[in-house]
C-alpha atoms as a PDB file:
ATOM      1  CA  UNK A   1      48.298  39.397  16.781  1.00  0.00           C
ATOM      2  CA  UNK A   2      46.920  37.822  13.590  1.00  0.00           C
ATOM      3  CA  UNK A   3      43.721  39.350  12.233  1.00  0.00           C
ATOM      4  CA  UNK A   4      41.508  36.811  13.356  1.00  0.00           C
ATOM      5  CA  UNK A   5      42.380  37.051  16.962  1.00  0.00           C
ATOM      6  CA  UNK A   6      41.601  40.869  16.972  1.00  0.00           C
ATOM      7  CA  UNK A   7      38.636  39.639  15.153  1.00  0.00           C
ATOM      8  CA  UNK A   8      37.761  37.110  17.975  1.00  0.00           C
ATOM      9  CA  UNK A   9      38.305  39.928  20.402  1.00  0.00           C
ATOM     10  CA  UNK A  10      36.314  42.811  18.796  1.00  0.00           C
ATOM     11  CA  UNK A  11      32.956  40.194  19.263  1.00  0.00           C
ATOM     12  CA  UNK A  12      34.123  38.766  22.493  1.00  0.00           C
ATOM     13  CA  UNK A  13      34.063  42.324  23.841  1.00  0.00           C
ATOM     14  CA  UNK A  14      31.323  43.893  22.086  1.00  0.00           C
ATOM     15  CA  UNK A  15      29.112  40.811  22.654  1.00  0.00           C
ATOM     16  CA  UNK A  16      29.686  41.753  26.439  1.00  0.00           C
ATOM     17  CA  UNK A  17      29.293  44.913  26.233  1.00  0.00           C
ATOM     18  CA  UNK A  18      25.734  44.191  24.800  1.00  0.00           C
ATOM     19  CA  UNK A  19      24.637  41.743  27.249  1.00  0.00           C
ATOM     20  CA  UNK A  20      25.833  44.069  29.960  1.00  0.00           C
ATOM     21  CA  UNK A  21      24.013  46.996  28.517  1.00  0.00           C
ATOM     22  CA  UNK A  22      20.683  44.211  28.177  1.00  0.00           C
ATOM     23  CA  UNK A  23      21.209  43.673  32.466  1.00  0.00           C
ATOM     24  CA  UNK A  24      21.449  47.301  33.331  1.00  0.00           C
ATOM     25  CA  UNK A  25      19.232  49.103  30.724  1.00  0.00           C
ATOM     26  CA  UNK A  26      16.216  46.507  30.340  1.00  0.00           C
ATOM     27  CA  UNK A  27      16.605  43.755  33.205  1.00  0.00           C
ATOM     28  CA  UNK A  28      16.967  45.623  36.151  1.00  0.00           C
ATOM     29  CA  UNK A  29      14.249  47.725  35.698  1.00  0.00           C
ATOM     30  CA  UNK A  30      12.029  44.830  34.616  1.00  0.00           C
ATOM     31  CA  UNK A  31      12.923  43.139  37.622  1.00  0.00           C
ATOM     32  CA  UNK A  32      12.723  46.468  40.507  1.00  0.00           C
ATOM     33  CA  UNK A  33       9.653  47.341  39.131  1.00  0.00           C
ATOM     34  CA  UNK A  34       7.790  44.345  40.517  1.00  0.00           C
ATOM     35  CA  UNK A  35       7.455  43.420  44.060  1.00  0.00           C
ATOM     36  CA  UNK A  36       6.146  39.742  44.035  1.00  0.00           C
ATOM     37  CA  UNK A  37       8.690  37.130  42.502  1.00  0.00           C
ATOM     38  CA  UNK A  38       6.211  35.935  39.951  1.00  0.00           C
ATOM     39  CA  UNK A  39       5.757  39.311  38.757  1.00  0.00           C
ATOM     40  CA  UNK A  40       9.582  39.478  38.575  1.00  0.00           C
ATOM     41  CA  UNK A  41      10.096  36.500  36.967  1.00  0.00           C
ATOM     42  CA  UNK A  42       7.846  37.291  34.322  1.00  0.00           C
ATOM     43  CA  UNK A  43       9.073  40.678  33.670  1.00  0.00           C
ATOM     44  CA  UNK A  44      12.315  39.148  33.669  1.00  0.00           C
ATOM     45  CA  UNK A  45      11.055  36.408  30.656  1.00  0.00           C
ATOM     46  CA  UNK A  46       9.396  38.784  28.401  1.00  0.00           C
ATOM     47  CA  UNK A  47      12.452  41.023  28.430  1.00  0.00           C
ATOM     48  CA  UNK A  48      14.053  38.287  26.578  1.00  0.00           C
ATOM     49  CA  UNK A  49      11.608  39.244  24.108  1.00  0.00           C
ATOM     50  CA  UNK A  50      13.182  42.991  24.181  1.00  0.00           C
ATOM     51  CA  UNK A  51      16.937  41.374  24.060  1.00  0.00           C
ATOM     52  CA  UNK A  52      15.587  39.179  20.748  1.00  0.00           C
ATOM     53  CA  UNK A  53      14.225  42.067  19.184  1.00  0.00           C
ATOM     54  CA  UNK A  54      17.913  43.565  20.156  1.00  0.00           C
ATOM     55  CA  UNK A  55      19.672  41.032  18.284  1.00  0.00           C
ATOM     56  CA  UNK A  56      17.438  41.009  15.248  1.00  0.00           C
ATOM     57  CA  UNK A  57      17.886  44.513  14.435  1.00  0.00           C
ATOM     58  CA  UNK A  58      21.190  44.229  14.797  1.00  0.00           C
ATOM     59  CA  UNK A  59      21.781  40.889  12.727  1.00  0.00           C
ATOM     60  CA  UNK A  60      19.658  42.863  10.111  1.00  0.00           C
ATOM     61  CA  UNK A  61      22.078  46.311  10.162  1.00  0.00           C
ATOM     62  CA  UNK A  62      25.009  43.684   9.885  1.00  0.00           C
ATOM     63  CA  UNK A  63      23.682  42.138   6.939  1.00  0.00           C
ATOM     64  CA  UNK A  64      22.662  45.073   5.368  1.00  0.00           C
ATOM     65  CA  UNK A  65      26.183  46.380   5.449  1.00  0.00           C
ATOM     66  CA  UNK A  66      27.755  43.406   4.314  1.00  0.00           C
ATOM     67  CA  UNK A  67      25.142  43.089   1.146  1.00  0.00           C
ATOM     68  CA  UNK A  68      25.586  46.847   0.731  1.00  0.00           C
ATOM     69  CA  UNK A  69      29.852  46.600   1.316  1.00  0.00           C
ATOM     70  CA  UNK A  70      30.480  47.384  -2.871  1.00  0.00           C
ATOM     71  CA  UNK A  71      28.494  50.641  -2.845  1.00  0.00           C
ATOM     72  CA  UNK A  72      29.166  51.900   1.186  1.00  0.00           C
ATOM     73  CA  UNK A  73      33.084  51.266   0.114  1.00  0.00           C
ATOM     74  CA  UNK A  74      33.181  53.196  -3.342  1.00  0.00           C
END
């Protein structure tokens, strides 16, 4: 396998690994902890809120280390 395919890979699976951790750690709960739909449905729309917060921090601690590469390397 070439390096980009392992590449391709590496995010395929971790980006499903994330969502799946987003559906069992945040939106399930959000969702049980309700009993009318509308209450559910909202719970279930503001933890988009938690899963974009998520993905900042995470865009940020990827850029950090790529800005940072020269001096985390050496």
């Amino acid at each position: 396998m070439s390096p980009e395919t392992i590449t391709y890979i590496v995010v395929a699976a971790t980006g499903v690994l994330g969502l799946a951790a987003y559906v069992g750690l945040i939106l399930v709960p959000a969702w049980t902890a309700y009993s009318r739909v509308w209450e559910r449905l909202a719970a279930a729309f503001l933890s988009l809120y938690v899963l974009a917060a998520f993905i900042g921090v995470g865009a940020a601690g990827g850029a950090a280390v790529v800005w940072f590469w020269d001096r985390i390397q050496g």
